[in-house]
Protein backbone atom coordinates (compact mmCIF):
# COMPACT_ATOMS: atom_id res chain seq x y z
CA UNK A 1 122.41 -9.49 -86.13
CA UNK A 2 123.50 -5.70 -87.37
CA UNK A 3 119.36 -5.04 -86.43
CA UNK A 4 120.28 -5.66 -82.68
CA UNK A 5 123.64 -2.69 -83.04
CA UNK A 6 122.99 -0.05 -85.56
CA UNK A 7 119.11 0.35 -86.28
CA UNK A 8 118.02 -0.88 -82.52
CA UNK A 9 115.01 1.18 -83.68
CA UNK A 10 113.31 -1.18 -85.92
CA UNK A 11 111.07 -4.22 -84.21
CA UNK A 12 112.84 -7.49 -85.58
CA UNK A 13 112.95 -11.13 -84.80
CA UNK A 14 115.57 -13.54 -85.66
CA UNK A 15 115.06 -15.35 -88.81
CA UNK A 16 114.82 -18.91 -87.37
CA UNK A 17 112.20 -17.60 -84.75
CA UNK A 18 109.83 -15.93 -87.76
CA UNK A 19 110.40 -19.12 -89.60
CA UNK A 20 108.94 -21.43 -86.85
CA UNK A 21 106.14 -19.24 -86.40
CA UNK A 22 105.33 -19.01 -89.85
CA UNK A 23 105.37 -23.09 -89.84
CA UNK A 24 102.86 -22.55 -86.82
CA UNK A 25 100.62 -20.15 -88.84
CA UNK A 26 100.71 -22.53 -92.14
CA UNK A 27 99.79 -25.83 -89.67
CA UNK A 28 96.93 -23.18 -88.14
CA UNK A 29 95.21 -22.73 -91.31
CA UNK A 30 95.59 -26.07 -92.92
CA UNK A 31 93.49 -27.27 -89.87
CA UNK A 32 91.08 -24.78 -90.45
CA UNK A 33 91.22 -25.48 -94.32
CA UNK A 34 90.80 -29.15 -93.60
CA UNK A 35 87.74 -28.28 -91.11
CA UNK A 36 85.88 -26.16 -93.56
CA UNK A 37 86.22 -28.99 -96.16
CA UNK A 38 84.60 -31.28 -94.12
CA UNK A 39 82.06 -29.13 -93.29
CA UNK A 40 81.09 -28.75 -96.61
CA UNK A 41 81.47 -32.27 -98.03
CA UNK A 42 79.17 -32.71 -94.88
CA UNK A 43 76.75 -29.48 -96.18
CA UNK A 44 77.00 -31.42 -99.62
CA UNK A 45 76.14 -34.79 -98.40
CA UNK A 46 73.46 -33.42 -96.44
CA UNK A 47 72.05 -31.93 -99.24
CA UNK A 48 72.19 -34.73 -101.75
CA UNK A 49 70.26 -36.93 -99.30
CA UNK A 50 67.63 -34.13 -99.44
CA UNK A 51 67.00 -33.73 -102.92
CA UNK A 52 67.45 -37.94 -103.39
CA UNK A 53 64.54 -37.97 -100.28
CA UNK A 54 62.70 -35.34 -101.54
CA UNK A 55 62.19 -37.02 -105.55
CA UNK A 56 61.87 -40.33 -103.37
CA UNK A 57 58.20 -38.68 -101.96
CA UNK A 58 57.83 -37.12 -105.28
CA UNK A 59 57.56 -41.11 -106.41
CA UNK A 60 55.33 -41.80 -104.00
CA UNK A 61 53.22 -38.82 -104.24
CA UNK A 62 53.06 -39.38 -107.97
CA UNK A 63 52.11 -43.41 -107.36
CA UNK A 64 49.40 -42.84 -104.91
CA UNK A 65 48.11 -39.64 -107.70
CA UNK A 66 48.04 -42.51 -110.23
CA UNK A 67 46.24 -44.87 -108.09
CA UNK A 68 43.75 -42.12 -107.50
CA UNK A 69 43.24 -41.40 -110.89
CA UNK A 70 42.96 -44.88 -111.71
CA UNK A 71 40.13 -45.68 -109.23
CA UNK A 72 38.34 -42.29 -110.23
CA UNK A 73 38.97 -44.18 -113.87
CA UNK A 74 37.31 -47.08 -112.51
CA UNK A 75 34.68 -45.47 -111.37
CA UNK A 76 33.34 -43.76 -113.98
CA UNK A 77 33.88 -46.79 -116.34
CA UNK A 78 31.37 -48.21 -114.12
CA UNK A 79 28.82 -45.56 -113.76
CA UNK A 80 29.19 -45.27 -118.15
CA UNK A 81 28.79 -49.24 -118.05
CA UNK A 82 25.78 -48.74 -115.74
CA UNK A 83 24.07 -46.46 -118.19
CA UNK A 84 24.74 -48.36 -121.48
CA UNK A 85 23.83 -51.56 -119.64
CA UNK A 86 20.03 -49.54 -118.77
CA UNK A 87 20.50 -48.62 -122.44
CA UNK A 88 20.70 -52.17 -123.73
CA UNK A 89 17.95 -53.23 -121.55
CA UNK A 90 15.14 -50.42 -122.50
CA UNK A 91 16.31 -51.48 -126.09
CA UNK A 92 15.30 -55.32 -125.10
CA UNK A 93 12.33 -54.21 -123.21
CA UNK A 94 11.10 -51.90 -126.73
CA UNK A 95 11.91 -55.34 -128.44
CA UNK A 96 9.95 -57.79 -126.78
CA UNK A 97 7.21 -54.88 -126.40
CA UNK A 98 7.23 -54.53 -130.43
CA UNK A 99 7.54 -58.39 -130.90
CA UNK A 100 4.18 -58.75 -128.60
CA UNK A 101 2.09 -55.74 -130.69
CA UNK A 102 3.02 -57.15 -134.19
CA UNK A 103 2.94 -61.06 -133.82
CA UNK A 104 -1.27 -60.29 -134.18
CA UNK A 105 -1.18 -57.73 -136.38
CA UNK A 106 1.46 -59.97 -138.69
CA UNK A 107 -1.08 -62.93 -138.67
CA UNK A 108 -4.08 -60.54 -139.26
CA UNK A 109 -2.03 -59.39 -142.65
CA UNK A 110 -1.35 -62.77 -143.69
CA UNK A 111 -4.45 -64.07 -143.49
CA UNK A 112 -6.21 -60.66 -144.88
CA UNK A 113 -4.04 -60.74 -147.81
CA UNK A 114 -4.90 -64.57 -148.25
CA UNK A 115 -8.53 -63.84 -147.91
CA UNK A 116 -8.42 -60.74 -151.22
CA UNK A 117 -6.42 -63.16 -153.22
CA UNK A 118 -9.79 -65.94 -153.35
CA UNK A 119 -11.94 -62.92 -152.94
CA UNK A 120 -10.86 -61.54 -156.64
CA UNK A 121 -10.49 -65.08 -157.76
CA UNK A 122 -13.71 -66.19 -157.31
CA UNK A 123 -15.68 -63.34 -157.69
CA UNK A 124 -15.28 -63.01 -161.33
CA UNK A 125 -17.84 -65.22 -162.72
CA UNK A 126 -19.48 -66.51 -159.36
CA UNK A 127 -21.83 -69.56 -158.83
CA UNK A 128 -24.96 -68.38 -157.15
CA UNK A 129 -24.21 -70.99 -153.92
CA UNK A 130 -20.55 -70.00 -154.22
CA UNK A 131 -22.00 -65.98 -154.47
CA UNK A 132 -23.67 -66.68 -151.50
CA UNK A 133 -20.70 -68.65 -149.41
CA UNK A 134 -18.26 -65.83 -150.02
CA UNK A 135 -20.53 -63.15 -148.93
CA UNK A 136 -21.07 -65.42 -145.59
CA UNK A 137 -17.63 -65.81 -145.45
CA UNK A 138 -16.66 -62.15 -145.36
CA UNK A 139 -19.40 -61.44 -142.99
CA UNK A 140 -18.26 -63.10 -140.09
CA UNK A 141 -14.17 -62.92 -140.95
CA UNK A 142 -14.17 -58.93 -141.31
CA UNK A 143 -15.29 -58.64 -137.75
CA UNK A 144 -12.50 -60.30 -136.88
CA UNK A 145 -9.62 -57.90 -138.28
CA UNK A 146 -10.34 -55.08 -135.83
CA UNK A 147 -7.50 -52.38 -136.60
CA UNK A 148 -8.47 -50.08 -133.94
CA UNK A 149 -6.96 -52.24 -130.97
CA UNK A 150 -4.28 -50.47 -128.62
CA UNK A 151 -0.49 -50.95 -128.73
CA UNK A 152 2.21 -49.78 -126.16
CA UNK A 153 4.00 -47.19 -127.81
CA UNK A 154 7.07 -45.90 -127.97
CA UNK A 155 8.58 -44.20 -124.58
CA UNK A 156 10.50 -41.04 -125.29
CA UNK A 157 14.05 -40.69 -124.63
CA UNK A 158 16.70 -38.76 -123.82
CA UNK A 159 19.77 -38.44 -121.75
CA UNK A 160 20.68 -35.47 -119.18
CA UNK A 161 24.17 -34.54 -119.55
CA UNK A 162 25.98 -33.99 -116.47
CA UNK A 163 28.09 -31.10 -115.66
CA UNK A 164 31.97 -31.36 -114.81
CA UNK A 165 32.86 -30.18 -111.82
CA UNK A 166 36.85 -29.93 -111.48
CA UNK A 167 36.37 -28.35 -108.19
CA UNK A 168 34.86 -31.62 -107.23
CA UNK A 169 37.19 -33.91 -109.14
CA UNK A 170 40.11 -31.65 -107.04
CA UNK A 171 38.95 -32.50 -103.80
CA UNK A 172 38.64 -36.22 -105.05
CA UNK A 173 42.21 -36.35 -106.33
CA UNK A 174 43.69 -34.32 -103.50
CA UNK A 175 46.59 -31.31 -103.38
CA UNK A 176 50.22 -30.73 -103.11
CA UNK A 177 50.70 -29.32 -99.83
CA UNK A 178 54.47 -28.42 -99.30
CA UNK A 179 56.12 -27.74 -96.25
CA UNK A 180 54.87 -29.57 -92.85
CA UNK A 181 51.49 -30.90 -92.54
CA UNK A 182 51.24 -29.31 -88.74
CA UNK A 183 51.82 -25.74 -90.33
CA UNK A 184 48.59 -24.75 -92.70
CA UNK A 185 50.13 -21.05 -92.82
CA UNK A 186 52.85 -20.08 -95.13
CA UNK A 187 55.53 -19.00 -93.10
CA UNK A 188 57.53 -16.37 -93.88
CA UNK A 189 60.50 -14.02 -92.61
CA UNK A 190 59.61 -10.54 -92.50
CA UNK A 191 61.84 -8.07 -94.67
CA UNK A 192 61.83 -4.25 -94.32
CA UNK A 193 62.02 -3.16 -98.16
CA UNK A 194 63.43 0.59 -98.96
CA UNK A 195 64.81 1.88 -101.91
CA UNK A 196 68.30 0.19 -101.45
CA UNK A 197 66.63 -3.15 -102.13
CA UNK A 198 64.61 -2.36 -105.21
CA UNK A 199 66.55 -2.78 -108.73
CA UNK A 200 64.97 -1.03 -111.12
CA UNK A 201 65.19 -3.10 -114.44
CA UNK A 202 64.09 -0.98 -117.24
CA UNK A 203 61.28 1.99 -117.57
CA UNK A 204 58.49 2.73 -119.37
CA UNK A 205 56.51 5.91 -119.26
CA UNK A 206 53.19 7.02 -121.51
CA UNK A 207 52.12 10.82 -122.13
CA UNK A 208 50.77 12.59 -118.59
CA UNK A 209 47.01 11.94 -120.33
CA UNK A 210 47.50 8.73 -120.55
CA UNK A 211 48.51 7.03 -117.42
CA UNK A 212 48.86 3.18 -117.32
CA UNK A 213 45.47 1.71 -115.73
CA UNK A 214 46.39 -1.98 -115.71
CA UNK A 215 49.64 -3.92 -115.72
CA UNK A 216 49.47 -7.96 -116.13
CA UNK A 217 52.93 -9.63 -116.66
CA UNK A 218 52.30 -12.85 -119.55
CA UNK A 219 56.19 -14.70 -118.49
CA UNK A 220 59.83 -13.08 -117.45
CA UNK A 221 59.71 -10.98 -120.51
CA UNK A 222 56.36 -9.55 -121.52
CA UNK A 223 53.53 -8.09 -119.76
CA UNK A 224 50.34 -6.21 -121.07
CA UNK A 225 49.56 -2.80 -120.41
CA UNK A 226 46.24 -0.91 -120.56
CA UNK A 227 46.20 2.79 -120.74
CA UNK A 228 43.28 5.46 -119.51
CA UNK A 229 41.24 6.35 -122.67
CA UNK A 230 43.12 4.49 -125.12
CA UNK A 231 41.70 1.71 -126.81
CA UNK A 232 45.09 -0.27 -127.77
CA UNK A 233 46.46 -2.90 -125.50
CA UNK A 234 49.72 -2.75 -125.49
CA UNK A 235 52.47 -5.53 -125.17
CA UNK A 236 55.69 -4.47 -123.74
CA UNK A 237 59.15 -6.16 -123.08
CA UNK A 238 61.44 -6.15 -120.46
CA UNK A 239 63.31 -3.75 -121.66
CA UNK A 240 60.40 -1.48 -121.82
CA UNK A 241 59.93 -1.29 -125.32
CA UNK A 242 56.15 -1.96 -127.01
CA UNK A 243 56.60 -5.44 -129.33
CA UNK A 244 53.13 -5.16 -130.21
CA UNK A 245 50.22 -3.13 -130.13
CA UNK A 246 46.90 -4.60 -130.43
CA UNK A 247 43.83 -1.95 -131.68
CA UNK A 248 40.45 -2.69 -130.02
CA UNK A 249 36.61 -0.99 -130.64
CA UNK A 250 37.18 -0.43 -126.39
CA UNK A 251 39.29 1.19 -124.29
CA UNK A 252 40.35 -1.80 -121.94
CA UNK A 253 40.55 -1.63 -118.26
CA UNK A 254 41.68 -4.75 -115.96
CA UNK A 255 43.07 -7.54 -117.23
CA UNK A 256 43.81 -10.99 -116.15
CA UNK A 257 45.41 -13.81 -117.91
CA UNK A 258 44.43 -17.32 -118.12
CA UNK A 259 45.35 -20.27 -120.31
CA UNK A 260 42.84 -19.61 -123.18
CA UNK A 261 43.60 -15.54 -123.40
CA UNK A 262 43.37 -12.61 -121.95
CA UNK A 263 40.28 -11.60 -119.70
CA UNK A 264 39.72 -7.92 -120.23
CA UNK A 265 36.89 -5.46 -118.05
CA UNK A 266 35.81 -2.01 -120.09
CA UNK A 267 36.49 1.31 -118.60
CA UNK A 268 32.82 2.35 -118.87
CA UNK A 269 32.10 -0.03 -116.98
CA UNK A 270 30.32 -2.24 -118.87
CA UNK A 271 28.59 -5.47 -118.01
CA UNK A 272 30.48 -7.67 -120.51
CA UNK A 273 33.89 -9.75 -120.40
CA UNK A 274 36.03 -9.54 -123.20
CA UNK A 275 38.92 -12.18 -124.32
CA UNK A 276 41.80 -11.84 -126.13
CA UNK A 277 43.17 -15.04 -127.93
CA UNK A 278 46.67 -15.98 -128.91
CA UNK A 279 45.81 -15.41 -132.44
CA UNK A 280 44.21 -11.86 -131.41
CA UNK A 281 40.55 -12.87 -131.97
CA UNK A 282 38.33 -10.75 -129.46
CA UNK A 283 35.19 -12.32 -127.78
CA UNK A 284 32.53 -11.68 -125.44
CA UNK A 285 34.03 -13.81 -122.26
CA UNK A 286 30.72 -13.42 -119.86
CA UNK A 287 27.76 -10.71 -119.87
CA UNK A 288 27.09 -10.01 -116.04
CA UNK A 289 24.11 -8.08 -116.61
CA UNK A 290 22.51 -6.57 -114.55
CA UNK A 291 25.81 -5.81 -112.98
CA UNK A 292 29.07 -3.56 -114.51
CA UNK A 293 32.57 -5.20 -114.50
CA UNK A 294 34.92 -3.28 -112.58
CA UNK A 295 38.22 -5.06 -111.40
CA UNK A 296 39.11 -8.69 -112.28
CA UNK A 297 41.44 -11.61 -111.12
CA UNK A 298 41.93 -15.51 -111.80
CA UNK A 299 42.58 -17.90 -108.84
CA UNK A 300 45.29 -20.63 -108.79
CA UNK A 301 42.06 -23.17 -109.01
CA UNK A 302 40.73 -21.11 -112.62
CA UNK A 303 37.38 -19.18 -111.27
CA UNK A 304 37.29 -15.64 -112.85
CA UNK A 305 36.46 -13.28 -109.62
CA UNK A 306 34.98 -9.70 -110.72
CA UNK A 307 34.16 -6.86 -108.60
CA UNK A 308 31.04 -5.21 -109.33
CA UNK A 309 31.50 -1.47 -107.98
CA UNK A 310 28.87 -3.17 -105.63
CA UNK A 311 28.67 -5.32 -102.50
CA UNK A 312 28.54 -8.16 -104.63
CA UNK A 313 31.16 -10.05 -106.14
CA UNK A 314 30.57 -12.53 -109.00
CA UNK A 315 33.00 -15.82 -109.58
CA UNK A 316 32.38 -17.41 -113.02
CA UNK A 317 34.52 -20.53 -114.29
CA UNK A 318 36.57 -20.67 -117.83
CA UNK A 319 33.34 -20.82 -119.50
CA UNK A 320 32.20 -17.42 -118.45
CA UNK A 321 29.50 -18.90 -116.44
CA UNK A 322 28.39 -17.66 -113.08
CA UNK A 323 29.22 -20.23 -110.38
CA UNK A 324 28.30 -18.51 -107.51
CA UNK A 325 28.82 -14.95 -105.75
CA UNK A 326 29.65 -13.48 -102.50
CA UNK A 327 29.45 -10.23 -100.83
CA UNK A 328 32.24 -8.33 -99.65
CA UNK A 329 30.69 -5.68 -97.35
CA UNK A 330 30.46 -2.03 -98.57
CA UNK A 331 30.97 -1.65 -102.34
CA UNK A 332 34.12 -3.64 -103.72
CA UNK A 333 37.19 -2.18 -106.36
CA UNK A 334 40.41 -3.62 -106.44
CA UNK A 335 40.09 -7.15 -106.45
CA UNK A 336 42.76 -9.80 -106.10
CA UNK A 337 42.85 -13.37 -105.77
CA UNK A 338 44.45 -15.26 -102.75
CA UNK A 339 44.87 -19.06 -102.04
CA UNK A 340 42.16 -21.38 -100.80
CA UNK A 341 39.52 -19.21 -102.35
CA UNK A 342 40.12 -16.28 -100.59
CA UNK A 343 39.81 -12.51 -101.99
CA UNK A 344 41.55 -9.20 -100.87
CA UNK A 345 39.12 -6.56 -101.85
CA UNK A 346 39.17 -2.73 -101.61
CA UNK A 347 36.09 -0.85 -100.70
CA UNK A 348 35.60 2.50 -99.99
CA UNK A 349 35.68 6.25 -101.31
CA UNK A 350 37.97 7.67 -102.71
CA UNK A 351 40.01 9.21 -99.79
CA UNK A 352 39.64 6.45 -98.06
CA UNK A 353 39.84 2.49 -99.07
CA UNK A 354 40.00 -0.10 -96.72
CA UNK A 355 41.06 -3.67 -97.37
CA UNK A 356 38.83 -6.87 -96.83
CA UNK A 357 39.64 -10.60 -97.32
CA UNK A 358 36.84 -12.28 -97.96
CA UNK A 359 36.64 -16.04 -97.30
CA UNK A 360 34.68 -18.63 -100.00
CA UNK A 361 31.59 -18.24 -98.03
CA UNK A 362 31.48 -14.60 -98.20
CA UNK A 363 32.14 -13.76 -94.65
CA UNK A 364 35.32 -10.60 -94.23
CA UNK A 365 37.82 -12.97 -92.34
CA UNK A 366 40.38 -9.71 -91.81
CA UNK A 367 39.93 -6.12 -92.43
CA UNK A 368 42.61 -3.13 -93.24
CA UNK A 369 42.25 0.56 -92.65
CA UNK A 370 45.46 1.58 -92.75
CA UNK A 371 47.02 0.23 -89.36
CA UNK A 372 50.86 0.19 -89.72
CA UNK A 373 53.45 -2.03 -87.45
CA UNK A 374 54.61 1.44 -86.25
CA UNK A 375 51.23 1.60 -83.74
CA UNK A 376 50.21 4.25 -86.67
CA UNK A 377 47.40 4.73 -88.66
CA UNK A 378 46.96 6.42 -91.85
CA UNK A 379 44.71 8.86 -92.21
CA UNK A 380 43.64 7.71 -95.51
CA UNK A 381 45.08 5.55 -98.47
CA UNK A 382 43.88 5.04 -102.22
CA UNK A 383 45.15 2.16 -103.75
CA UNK A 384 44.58 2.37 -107.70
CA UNK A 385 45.75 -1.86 -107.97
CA UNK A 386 46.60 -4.67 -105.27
CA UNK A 387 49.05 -7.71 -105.84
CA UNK A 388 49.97 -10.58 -103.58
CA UNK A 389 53.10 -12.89 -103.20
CA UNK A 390 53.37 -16.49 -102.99
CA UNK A 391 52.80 -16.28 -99.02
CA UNK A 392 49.68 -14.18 -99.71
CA UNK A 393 50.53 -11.09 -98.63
CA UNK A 394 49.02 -8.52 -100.24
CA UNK A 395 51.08 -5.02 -101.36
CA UNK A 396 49.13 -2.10 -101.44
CA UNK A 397 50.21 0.85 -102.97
CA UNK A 398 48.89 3.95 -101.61
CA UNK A 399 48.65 7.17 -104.07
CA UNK A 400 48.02 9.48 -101.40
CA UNK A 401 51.65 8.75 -99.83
């Protein structure tokens, strides 16, 4: 109690007071504590039902895949059974045909062979009468063993292979689709990016005369790099240091990976494909000819889309075949593939690229020129390469700004 007579200055409560509101404080947050833990045994709960409903529809997603499969199974069991079975039965129809052309001919042999053997017998030392009888004899059997009849002959064969199409067996098996059925747009949540949200995880730099032309990540760790007039790809870490260095008779220009290797374009724009295998073997992918490969890309479905510097673009499968192409307006560059078949496409000059996305059909579905969210336009951009997200949105870096 001195507080309350010499240092009246000083705020102060009596002990017993602070001590019951401390109690109050502690009984406070021990609700709140309490609360919070419910809430999260409830988040957890939640959550575990999710996953345990989620790998529930993953079960019967993966059943009714297997079912699929199995009929698809079924049915080409049967069409293979269908075609054997049409074997087996030209092979019994060639049978009975062959047992009906020699039954004759068999007899005729018999019967000739019968006839030489008392031919030579008897016409050794010869009776006049049994001169004359044999010559009789052979006079009116000879006639008989006419060679020159006709036969059915043999039909030619030959079997027309079919052609796989896994776009077709695709659409016959079905798709994942995730997210809701009613929504058959990604939806995203847009996210202003500046420099405080980029981390910048290592860096690699080449000599001013030879700037990196082509960047194509492989996993988390490695990505290959192709330089301007250098004809070494090169594979770098992410750490930025080159692991390996791989010497080629070209100087490579866009690439684009795919399970088999890596799909490389020329930079003098040449009309063939090259590959890259895991054991470093290069091939001739595709020869476009009459057109040049310029920029390449591989869809999530594995069709090989290359621009052609012209209107047209080309989309070959895995084998390097041409499947089809499309046209993508003025003359197309950068090239990148989207989902569903779609491509984003530059085209343009060189001051000034716009950006088309270009639907399976061919037809331009949405068109860039530079249009920001600001009510803006930009006077001009360049992009030297294009990329796109999962959401397929494509990020287009401009040179020019």
């Amino acid at each position: 109690m001195c507080f309350t007579t010499k240092h009246n200055q000083h705020a102060f409560k009596h002990f017993e007071d602070e001590i019951n509101t401390q109690k109050h404080y502690v009984r406070e947050q021990l609700k709140t504590l309490k609360s919070k833990l419910g809430q999260f045994n409830e988040k957890l709960s939640n959550r575990r039902k999710e996953i345990t409903t989620f790998k529930e529809s993953v079960d019967i997603i993966s059943k009714d895949v297997k079912e699929r499969g199995t009929k698809i199974k079924v049915g080409i069991d049967y069409i293979v059974d269908n075609v054997l079975a049409e074997l087996s039965s030209l092979v019994a129809e060639e049978d009975r045909l062959f047992q009906h052309d020699c039954e004759h001919d068999d007899k005729s042999v018999k019967q000739i062979k019968q006839l030489i053997g008392e031919v030579e017998q008897q016409s050794e030392n010869p009776s006049s009468g049994t001169l004359f009888e044999l010559t009789g004899r052979l006079r009116t059997t000879l006639p008989l063993y006419d060679v020159t009849g006709t036969s059915v002959p043999t039909r030619p064969l030959s079997f027309e292979t079919g052609q796989i199409n896994t776009d077709q067996l695709k659409k016959m098996i079905g798709y994942v689709q995730t997210g809701s059925k009613n929504y058959s747009t990604p939806k995203y949540e847009k996210k202003e990016i500046n420099n405080q949200h980029v981390r910048k995880l290592t860096t690699f730099q080449t000599s001013p005369n030879k700037s990196i032309f082509s960047i194509c990540p492989i996993d988390n760790t490695y990505t290959w790099i192709s330089r301007f007039g250098c004809r070494d790809l090169l594979r770098v870490n992410k750490k930025g240091n080159v692991t390996e260095t791989v010497k080629l008779d070209f100087a490579p220009w866009s690439l684009a990976l795919t399970n088999s290797g890596l799909l490389m374009t020329l930079q003098d724009h040449s009309p063939f494909i090259h590959k890259l295998s895991e054991n470093r073997q290069v091939t001739i992918f595709a020869d476009i000819s009459p057109f040049k490969a310029w920029f390449i890309s591989v869809s999530d479905t594995d069709e090989v889309i290359v621009s052609t510097g012209t209107t047209t673009i080309l989309v070959l499968n895995m084998s390097g075949d041409k499947v089809r192409q499309i046209s993508c307006g003025p003359a197309g560059k950068r090239i990148v593939c989207l989902t569903r078949g779609n491509v984003a496409i530059t085209t343009g000059g060189t001051d000034f690229q716009k950006l088309n996305i270009v639907n399976k059909s061919g037809q331009i579905i949405h068109t860039w020129s530079g249009e920001l969210d600001n009510g803006q336009t930009l006077p001009g951009t360049r992009q030297n390469s294009i990329a796109r997200d999962e959401y397929d949105r494509v990020f287009v870096p401009d040179l020019g700004h």
